[in-house]
Protein backbone atom coordinates (compact mmCIF):
# COMPACT_ATOMS: atom_id res chain seq x y z
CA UNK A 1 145.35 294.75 95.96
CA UNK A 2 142.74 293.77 98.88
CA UNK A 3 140.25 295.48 96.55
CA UNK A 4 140.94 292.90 94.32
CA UNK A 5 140.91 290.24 96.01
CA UNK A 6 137.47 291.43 97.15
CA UNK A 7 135.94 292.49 93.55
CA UNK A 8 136.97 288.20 92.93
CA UNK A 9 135.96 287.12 95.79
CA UNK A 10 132.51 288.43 95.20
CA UNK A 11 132.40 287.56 91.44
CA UNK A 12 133.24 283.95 92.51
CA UNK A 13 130.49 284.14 95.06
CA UNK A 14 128.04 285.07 92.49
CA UNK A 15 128.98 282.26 90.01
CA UNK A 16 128.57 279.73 92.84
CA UNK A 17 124.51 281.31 93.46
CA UNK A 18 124.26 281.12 90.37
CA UNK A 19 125.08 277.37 89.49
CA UNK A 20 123.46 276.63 92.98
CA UNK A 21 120.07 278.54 91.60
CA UNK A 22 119.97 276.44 88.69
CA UNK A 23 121.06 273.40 90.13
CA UNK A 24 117.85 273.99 92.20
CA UNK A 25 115.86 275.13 89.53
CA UNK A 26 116.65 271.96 87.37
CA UNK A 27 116.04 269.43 90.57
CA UNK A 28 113.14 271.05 91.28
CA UNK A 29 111.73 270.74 88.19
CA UNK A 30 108.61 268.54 87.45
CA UNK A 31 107.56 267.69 83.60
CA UNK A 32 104.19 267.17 82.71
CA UNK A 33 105.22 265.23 80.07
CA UNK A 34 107.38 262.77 78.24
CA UNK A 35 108.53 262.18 74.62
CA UNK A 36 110.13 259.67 72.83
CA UNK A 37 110.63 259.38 68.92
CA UNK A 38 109.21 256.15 67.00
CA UNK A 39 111.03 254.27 64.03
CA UNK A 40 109.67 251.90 62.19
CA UNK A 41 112.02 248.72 60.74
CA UNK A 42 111.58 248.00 57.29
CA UNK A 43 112.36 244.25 57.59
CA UNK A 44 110.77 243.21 60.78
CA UNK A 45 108.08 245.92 61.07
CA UNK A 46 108.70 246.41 64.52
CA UNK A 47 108.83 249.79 66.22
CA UNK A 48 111.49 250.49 68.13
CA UNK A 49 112.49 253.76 70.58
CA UNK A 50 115.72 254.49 71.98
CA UNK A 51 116.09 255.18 75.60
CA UNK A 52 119.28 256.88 77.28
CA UNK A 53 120.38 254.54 79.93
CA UNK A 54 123.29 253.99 82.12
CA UNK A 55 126.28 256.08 83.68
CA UNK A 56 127.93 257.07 81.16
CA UNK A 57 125.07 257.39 79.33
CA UNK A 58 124.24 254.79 76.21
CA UNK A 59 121.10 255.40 73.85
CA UNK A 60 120.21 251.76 73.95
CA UNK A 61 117.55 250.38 71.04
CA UNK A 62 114.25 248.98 71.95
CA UNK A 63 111.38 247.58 70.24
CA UNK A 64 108.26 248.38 71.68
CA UNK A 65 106.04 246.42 73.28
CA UNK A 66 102.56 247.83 73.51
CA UNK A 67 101.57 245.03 75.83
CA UNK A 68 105.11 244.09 77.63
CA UNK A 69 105.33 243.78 81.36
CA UNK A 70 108.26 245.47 81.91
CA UNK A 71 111.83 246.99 80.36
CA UNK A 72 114.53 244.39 79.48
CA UNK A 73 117.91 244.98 78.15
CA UNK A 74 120.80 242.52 77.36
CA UNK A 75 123.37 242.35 79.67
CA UNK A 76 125.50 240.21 78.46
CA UNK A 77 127.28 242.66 75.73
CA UNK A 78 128.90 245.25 77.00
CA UNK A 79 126.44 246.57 79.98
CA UNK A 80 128.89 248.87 82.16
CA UNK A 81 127.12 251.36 84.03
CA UNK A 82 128.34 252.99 87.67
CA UNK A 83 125.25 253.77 88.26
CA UNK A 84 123.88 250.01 87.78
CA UNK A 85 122.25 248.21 90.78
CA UNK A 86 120.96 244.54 91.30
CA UNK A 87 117.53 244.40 93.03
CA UNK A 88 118.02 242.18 96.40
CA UNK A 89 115.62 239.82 97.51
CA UNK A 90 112.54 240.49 99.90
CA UNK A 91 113.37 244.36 99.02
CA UNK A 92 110.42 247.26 98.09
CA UNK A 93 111.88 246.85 94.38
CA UNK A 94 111.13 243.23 94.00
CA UNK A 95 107.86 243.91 95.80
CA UNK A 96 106.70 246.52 93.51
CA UNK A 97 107.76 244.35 90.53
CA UNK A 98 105.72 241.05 91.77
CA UNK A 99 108.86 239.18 92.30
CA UNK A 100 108.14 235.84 93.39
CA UNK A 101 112.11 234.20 93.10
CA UNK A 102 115.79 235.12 94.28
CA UNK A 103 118.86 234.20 92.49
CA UNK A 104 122.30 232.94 92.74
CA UNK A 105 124.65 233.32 90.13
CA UNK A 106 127.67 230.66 90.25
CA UNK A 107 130.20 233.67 88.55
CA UNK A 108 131.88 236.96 89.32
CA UNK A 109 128.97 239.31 89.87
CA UNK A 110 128.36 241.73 87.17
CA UNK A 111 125.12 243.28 85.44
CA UNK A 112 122.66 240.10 84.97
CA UNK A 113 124.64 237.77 87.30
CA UNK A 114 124.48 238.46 91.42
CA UNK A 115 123.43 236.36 94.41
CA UNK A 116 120.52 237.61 96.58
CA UNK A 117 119.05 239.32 93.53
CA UNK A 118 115.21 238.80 92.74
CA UNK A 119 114.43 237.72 89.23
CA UNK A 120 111.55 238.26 86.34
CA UNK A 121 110.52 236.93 83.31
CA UNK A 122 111.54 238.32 80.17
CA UNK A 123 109.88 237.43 77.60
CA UNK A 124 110.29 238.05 73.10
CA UNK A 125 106.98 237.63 71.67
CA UNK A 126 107.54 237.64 68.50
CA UNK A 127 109.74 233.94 69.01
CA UNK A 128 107.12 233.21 71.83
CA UNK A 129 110.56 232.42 74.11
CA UNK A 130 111.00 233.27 77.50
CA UNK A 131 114.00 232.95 80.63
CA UNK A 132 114.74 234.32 83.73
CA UNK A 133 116.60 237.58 84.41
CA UNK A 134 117.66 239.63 87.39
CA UNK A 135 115.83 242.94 88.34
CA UNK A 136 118.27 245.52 88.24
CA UNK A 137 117.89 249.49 88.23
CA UNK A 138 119.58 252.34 86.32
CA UNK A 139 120.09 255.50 85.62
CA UNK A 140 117.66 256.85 82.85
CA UNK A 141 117.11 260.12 80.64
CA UNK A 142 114.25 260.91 78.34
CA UNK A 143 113.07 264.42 77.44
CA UNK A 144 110.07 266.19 78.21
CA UNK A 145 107.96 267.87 76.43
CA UNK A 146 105.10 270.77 76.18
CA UNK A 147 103.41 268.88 73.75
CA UNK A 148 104.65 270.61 71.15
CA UNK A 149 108.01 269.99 70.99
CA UNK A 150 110.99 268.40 73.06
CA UNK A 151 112.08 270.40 76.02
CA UNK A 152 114.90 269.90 79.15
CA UNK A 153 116.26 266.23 79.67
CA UNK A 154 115.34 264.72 83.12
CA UNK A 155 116.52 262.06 84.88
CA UNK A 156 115.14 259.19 86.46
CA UNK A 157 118.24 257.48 88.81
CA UNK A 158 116.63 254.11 89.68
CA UNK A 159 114.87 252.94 86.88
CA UNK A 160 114.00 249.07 87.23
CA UNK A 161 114.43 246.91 84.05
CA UNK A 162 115.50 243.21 84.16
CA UNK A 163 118.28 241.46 82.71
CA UNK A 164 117.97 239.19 79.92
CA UNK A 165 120.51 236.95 78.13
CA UNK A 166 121.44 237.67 74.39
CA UNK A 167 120.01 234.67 72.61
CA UNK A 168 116.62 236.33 73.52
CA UNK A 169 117.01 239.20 71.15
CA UNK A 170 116.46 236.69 68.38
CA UNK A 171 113.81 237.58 65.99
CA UNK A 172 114.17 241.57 67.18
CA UNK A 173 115.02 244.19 64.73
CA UNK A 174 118.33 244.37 63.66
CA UNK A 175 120.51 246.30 66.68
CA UNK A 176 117.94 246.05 69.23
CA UNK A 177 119.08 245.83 72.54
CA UNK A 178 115.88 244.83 74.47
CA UNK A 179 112.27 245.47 74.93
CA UNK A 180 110.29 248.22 76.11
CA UNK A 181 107.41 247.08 77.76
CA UNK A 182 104.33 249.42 78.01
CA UNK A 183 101.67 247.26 79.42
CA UNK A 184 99.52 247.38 83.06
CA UNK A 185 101.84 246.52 85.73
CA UNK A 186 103.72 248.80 88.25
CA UNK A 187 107.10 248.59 86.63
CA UNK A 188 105.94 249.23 82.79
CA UNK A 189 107.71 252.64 81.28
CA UNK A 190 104.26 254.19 81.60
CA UNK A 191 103.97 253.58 85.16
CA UNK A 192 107.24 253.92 86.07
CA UNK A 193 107.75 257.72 84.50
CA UNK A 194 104.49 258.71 85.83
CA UNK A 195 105.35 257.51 89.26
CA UNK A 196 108.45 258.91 89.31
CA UNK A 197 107.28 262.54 88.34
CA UNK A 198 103.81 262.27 89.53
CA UNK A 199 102.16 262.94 86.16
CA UNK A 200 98.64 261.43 85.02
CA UNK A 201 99.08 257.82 84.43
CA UNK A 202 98.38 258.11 80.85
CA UNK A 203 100.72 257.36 77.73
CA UNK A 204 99.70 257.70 73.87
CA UNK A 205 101.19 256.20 70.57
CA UNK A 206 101.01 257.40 67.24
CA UNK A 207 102.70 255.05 64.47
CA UNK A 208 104.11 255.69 61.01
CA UNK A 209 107.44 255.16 59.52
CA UNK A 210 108.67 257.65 62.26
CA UNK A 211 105.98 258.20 64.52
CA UNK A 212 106.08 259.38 68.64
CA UNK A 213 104.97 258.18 71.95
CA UNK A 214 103.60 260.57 74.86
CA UNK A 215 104.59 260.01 78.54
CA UNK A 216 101.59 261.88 80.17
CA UNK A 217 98.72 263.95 79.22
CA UNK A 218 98.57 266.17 76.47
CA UNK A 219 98.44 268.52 74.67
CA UNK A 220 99.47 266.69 71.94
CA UNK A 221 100.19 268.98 68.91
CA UNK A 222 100.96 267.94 64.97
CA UNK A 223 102.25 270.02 61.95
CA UNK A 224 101.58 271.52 59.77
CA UNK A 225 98.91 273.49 60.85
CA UNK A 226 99.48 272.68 64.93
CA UNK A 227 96.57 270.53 65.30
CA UNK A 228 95.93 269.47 68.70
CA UNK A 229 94.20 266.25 68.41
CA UNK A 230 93.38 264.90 72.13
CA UNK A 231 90.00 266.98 71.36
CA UNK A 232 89.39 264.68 68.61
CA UNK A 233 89.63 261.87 70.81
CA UNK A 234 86.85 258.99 71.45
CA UNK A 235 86.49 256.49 74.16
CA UNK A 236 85.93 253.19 75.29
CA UNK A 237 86.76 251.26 78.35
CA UNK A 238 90.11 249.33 78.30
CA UNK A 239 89.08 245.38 79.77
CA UNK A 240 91.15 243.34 82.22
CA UNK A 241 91.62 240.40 80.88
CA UNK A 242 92.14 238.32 84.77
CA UNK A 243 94.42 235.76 83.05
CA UNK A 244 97.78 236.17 82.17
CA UNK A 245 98.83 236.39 77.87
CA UNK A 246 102.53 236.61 78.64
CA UNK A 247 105.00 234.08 77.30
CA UNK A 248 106.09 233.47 80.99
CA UNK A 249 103.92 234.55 84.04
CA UNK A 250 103.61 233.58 87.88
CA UNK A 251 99.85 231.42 88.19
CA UNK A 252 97.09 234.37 89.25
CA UNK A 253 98.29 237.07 87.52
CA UNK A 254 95.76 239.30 84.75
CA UNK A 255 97.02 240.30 81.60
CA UNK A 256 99.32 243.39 81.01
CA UNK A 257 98.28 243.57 77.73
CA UNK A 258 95.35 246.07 76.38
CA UNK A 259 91.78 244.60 75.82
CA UNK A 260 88.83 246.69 73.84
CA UNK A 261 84.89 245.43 74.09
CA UNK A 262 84.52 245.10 70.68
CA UNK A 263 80.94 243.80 70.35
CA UNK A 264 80.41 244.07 66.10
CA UNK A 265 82.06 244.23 63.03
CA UNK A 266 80.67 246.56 59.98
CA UNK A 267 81.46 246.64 56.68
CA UNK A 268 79.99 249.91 54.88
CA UNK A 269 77.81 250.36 58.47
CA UNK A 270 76.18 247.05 57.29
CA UNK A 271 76.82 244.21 60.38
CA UNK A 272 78.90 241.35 59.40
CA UNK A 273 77.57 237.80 61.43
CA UNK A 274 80.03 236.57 63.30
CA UNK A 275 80.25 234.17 66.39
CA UNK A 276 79.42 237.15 69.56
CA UNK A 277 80.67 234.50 71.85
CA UNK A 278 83.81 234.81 70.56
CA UNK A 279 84.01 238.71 71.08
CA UNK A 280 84.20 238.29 74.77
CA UNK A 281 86.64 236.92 77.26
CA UNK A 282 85.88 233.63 78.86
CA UNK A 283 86.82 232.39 82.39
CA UNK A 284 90.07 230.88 81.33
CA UNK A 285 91.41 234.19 79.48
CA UNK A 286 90.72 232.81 76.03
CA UNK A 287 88.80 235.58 73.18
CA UNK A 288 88.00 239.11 73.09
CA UNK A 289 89.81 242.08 71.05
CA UNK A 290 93.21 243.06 72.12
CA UNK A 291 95.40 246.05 70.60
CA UNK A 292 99.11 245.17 69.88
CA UNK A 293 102.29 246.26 68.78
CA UNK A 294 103.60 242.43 68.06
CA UNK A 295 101.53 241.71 64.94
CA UNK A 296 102.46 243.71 61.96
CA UNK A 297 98.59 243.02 60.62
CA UNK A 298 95.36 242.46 62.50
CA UNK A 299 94.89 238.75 63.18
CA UNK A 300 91.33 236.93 63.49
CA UNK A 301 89.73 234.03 64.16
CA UNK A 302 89.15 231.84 61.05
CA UNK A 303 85.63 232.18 61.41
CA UNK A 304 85.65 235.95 61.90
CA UNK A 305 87.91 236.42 59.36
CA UNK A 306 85.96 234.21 57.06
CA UNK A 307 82.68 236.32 57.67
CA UNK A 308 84.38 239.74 57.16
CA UNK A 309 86.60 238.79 54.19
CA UNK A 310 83.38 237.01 52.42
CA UNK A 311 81.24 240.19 53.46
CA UNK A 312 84.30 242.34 51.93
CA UNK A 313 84.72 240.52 48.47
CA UNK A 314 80.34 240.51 48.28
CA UNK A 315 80.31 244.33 48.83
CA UNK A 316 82.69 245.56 46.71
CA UNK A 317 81.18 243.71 43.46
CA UNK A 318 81.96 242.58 40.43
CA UNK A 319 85.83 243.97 40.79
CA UNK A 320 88.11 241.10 39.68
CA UNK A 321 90.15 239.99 42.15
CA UNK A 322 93.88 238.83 41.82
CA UNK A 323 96.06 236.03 42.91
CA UNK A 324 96.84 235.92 46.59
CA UNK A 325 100.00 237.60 48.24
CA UNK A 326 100.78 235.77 51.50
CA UNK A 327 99.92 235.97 54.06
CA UNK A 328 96.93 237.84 52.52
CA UNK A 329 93.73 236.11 50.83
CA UNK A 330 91.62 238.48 49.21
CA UNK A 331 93.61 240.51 46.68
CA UNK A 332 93.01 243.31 43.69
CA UNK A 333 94.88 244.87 40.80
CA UNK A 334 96.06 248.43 41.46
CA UNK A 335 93.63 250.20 39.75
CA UNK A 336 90.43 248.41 40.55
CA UNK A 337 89.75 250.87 43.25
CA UNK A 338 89.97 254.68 43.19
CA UNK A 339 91.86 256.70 45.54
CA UNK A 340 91.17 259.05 48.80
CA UNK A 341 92.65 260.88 50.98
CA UNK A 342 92.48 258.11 53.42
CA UNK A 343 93.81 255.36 50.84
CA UNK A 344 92.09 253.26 48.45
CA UNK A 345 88.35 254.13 47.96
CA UNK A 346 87.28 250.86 49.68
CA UNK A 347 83.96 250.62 51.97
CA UNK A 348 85.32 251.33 55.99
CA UNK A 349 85.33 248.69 58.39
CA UNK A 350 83.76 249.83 61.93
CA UNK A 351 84.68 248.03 64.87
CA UNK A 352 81.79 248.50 66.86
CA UNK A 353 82.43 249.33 70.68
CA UNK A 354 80.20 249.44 73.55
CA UNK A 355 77.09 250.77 71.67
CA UNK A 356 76.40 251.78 67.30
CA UNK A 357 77.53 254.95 68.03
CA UNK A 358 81.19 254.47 69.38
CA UNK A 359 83.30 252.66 66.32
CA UNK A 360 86.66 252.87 65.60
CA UNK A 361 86.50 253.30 61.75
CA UNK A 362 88.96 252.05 59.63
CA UNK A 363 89.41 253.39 56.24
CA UNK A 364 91.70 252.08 53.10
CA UNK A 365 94.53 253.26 54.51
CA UNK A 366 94.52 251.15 57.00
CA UNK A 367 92.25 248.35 55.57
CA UNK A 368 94.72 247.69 51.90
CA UNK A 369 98.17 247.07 52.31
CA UNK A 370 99.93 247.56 48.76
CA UNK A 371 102.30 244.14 48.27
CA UNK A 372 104.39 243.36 45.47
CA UNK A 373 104.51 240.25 43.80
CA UNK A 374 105.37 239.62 40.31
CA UNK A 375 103.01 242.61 40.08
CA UNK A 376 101.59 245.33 42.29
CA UNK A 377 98.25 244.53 44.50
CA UNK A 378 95.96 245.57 46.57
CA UNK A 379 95.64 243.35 49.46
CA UNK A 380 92.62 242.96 52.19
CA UNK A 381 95.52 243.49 55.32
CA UNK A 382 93.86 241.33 57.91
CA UNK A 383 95.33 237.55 58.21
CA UNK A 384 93.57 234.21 59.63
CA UNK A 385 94.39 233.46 62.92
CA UNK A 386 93.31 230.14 62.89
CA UNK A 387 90.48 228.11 64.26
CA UNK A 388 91.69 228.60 68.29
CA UNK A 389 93.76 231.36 68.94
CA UNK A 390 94.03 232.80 72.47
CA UNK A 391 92.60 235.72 71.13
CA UNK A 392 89.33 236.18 68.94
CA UNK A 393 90.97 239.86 67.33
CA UNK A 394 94.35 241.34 67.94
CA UNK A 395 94.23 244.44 66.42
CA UNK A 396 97.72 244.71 64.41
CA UNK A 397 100.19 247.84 63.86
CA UNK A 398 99.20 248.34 60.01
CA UNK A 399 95.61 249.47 61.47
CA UNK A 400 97.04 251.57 63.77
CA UNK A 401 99.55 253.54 61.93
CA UNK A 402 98.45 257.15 61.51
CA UNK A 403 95.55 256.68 64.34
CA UNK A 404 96.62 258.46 67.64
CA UNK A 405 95.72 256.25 70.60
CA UNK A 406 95.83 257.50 74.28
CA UNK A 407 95.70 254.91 77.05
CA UNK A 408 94.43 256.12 80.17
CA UNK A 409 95.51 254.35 83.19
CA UNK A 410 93.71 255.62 85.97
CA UNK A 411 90.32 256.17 84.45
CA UNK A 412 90.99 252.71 82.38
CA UNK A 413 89.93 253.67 79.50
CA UNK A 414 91.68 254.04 75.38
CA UNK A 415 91.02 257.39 73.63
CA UNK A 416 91.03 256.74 69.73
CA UNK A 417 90.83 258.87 66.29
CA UNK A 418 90.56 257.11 63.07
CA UNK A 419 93.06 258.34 60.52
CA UNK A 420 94.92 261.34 60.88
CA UNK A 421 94.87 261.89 57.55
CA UNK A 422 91.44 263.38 57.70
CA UNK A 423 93.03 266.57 59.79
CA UNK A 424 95.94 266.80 56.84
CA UNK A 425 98.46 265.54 58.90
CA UNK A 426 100.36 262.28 60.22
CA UNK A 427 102.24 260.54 63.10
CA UNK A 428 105.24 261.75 61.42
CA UNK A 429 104.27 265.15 61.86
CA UNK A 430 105.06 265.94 65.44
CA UNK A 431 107.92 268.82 65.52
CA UNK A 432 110.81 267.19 67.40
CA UNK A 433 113.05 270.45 66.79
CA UNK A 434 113.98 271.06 71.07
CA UNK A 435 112.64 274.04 72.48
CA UNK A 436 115.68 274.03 75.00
């Protein structure tokens, strides 16, 4: 019998190494990388992720905010988390997160109402509408990733989003739950995952109708044929815009969002005039080129978009042109052009970056948007911004989609291809089969 007890006594002592090994192994380990899956709404064309949050864990819906300050979630429905924490005034957390207010709430405390709780700004761009919400932190999970596929889950236990009321999730995709903000401050999900697992402070979209974002530097590998594409990447230098473009901001602060130096326009490598002044960023924030994840179809200034739509309709001919699809202006039948690989065989537009021979081309893919009407078109997809916008060019998600984009934090600077397309496959194509 005391053999026995000895034989289980030194089985059980092996199970407990064991769990203790890979307990060890698991908190010990680092990822190099991040990945999160990308849908695309049909109604709103937002893009939305879904990030595990909370204790028990809830895969909340977000729409993604290329040039959002920070994470917010509504916690007025249902938020129950253990693992839930307010942020209290004058601590590191409201520090890091350029707090400049603390709270009271005049009810029982719960997620989104506390006393002594430093507040933000949350912000819906699309209804340009804007409150004030408690910083709060929480338990995350997102997987990582070789860049080839999903691997092992990790954790992140004090992840700081803020509060927002649920009136603000007007005008979101339908069962959103928040924002994801990926823009340049400290407490973005870009910064935040590479702080917490000391990875380069780089991220990278790639849009389609089910696209993928990168936490991290690559490899960053595509079916069918496992191409690798961060070789294929050029650059330019991402711009600080030094005043703010939020719907809410604290006086002094630059811009979270993502500026390019675009500095021409070419249609068929032939210049278009525009207005240069307009191309760059005055003193008081106002012009330039910004990339973003808000407008569903690259927006200019009426007299850019005048120039490059008359330029457009001149250097494609004689083809008859249809009547206008809003909020389109320059429209075609569906056979007046032929067709590509990259779309309809239209001439590309080049934006032209910080010399002729650094463009980001766009081809018909990402130039014609197909609308129906009473009948099918071919429509020019850029829109008029107007005669004053705050911004000369906001580059739009439609000219995005199936172009990988890496921002680079640290060295401040975008990596861009044009259309994957070219290399035979899409945004759609990354294999997220788990390798765990």
């Amino acid at each position: 019998m005391a053999c026995f007890y000895r034989y289980h006594l030194n089985f059980f002592s092996l199970l407990l190494l064991l769990h203790l090994s890979l307990t060890s192994a698991a908190s010990s380990f680092r990822p190099n990388a991040l990945v999160l899956p990308v849908s695309k709404d049909p109604n709103t064309l937002q893009y939305t992720i879904k990030l595990t949050q909370r204790t028990p864990p809830v895969s909340v819906p977000l729409t993604l905010h290329l040039g959002g300050q920070f994470l917010w979630v509504d916690c007025d429905k249902k938020y129950v988390s253990s693992t839930y924490r307010p942020a209290r005034c004058n601590s590191a957390q409201c520090s890091l997160a350029n707090s400049k207010s603390c709270g009271t709430c005049n009810s029982s405390p719960r997620p989104g109402c506390n006393n002594n709780t430093c507040g933000l700004f949350p912000d819906n761009p699309f209804t340009n509408t804007a409150t004030i919400g408690d910083l709060s932190s929480d338990l995350v999970r997102v997987a990582s990733t070789n860049g080839s596929n999903p691997g092992r889950v990790v954790s992140m236990p004090h992840f700081l989003f803020t509060c927002a009321p649920t009136f603000l999730l007007q005008g979101l995709a339908n069962g959103v739950q928040g924002i994801a903000g990926f823009g340049r401050t400290k407490i973005s999900l870009p910064s935040q995952f590479s702080s917490a697992f000391s990875f380069a402070r780089k991220f990278a979209i790639c849009l389609s109708s089910s696209g993928v974002v990168f936490f991290g530097d690559g490899p960053y590998t595509f079916l069918p044929r496992d191409e690798e594409v961060s070789s294929r990447l050029t650059f330019t230098p991402l711009i600080i815009n030094p005043v703010s473009t939020a719907g809410a901001t604290v006086a002094g602060e630059p811009s979270s969002e993502y500026f390019i130096g675009v500095t021409k326009i070419k249609i068929g490598e032939k210049e278009v005039a525009v207005n240069k002044k307009l191309l760059s960023i005055d003193s008081e924030g106002n012009g330039g080129t910004k990339i973003s994840t808000v407008n569903p179809y690259t927006v200019m200034q009426s007299s850019i978009y005048k120039a490059v739509s008359d330029f457009f309709v001149k250097y494609v001919g004689d083809i008859p042109r249809v009547k206008a699809v809003a909020p389109f202006t320059v429209c075609y039948g569906p056979r007046s052009f032929s067709s590509t690989r990259a779309g309809p065989g239209v001439p590309a537009i080049d934006f032209v970056l910080q010399n002729d021979k650094v463009y980001w081309r766009m081809f018909g893919m990402n130039s014609m948007v197909q609308v129906n009407d009473d009948v099918y078109h071919l429509c020019l997809g850029f829109v008029d911004g107007g005669k004053s916008p705050r911004t000369a060019i906001v580059i739009g998600t439609y000219q995005l989609e199936d172009n990988f984009l890496q921002f680079d934090l640290a060295r401040s600077r975008l990596g861009f291809t044009s259309s994957l397309l070219f290399l035979q496959t899409t945004c759609a194509n990354f294999n997220f089969t788990s390798s765990v």
